[in-house]
C-alpha atoms as a PDB file:
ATOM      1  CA  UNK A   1     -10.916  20.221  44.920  1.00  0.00           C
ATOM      2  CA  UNK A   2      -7.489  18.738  44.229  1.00  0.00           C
ATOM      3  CA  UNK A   3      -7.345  16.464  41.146  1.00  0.00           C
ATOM      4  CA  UNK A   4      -4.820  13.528  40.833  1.00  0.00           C
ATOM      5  CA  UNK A   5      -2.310  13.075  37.859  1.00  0.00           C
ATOM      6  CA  UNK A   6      -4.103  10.207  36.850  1.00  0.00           C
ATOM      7  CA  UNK A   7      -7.641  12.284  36.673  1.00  0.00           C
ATOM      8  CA  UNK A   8      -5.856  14.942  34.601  1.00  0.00           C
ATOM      9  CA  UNK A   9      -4.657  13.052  32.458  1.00  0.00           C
ATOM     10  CA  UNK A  10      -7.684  11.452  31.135  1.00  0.00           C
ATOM     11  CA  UNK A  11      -9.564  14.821  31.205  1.00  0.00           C
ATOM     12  CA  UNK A  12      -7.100  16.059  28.741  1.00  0.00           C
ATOM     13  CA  UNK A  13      -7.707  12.781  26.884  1.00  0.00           C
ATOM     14  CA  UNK A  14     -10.746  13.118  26.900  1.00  0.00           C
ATOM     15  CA  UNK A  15     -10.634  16.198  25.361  1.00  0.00           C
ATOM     16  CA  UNK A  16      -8.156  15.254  22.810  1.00  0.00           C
ATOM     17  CA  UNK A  17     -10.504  12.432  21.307  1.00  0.00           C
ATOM     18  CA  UNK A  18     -13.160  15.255  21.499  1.00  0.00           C
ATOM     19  CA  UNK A  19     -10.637  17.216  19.048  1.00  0.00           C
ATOM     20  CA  UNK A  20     -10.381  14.511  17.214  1.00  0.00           C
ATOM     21  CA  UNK A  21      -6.885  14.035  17.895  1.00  0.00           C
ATOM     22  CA  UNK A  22      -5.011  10.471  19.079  1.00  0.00           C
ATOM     23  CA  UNK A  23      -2.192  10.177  21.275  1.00  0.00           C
ATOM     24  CA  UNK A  24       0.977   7.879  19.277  1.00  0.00           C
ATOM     25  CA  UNK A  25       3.789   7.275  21.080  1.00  0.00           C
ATOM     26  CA  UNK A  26       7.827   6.910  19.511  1.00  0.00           C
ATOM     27  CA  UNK A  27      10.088   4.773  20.383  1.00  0.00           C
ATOM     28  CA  UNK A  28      13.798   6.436  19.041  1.00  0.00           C
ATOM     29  CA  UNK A  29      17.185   4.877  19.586  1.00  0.00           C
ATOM     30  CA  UNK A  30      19.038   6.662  21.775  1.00  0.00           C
ATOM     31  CA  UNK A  31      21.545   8.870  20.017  1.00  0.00           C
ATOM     32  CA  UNK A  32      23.307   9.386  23.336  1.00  0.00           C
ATOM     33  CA  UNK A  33      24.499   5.822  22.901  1.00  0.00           C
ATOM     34  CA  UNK A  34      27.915   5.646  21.244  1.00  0.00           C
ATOM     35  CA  UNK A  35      26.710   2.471  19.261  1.00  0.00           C
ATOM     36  CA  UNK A  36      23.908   4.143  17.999  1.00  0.00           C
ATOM     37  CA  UNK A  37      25.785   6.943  17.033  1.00  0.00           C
ATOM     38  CA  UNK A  38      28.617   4.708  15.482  1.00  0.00           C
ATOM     39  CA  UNK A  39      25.503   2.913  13.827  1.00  0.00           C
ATOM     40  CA  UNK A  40      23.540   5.748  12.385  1.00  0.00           C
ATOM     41  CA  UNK A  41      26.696   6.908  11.019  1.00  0.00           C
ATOM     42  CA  UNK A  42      27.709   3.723   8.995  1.00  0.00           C
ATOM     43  CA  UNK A  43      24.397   4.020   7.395  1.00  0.00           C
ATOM     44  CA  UNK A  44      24.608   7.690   6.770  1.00  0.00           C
ATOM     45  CA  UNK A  45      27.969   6.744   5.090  1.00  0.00           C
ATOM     46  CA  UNK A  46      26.363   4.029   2.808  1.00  0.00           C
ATOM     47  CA  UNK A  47      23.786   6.410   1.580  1.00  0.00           C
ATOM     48  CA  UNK A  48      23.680   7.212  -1.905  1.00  0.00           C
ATOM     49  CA  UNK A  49      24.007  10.892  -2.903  1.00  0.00           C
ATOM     50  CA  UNK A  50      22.152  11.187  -6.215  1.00  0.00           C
ATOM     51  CA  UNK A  51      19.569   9.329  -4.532  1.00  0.00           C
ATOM     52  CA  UNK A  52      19.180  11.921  -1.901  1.00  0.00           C
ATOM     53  CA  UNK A  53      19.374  14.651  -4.355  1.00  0.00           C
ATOM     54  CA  UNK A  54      16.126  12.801  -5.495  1.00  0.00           C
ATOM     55  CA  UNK A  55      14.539  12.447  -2.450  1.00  0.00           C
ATOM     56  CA  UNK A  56      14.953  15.760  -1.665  1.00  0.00           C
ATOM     57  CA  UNK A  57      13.573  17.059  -5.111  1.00  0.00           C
ATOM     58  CA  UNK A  58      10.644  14.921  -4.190  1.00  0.00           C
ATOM     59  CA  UNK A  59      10.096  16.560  -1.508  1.00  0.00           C
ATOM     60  CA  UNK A  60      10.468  19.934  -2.514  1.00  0.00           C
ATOM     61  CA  UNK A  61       7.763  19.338  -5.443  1.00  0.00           C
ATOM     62  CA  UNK A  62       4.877  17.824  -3.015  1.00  0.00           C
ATOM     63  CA  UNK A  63       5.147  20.215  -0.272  1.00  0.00           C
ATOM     64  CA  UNK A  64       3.266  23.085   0.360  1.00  0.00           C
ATOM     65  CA  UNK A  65       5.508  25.939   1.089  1.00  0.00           C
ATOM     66  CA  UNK A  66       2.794  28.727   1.047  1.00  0.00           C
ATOM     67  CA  UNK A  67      -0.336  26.607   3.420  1.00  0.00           C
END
């Protein structure tokens, strides 16, 4: 028996909750866009270096290379 899109769907939904797994859903701006592009770049630009350097060092010390 032929199942619809719509039936498979919540099957494997239904099996995901099982899991104990949720679906989320992202909403991105579309880098394909010249004005995003022009716009993640001016705030690339105004980023602070030494903070990065931080952030990164951060980072680095919480995560779990070897799990």
């Amino acid at each position: 028996m032929a199942t619809s899109p719509a039936q498979r769907m919540r099957a494997m939904r239904k099996r995901q909750r099982e899991a104990q797994r949720r679906e989320i859903r992202l909403t991105l701006p579309d880098a394909r866009l010249r004005q995003v592009r022009e716009r993640i770049a001016d705030s690339v630009a105004r980023l602070d270096p030494a903070a990065e350097v931080e952030a990164l060092r951060w980072i680095e010390a919480v995560s779990d290379f070897d799990g």
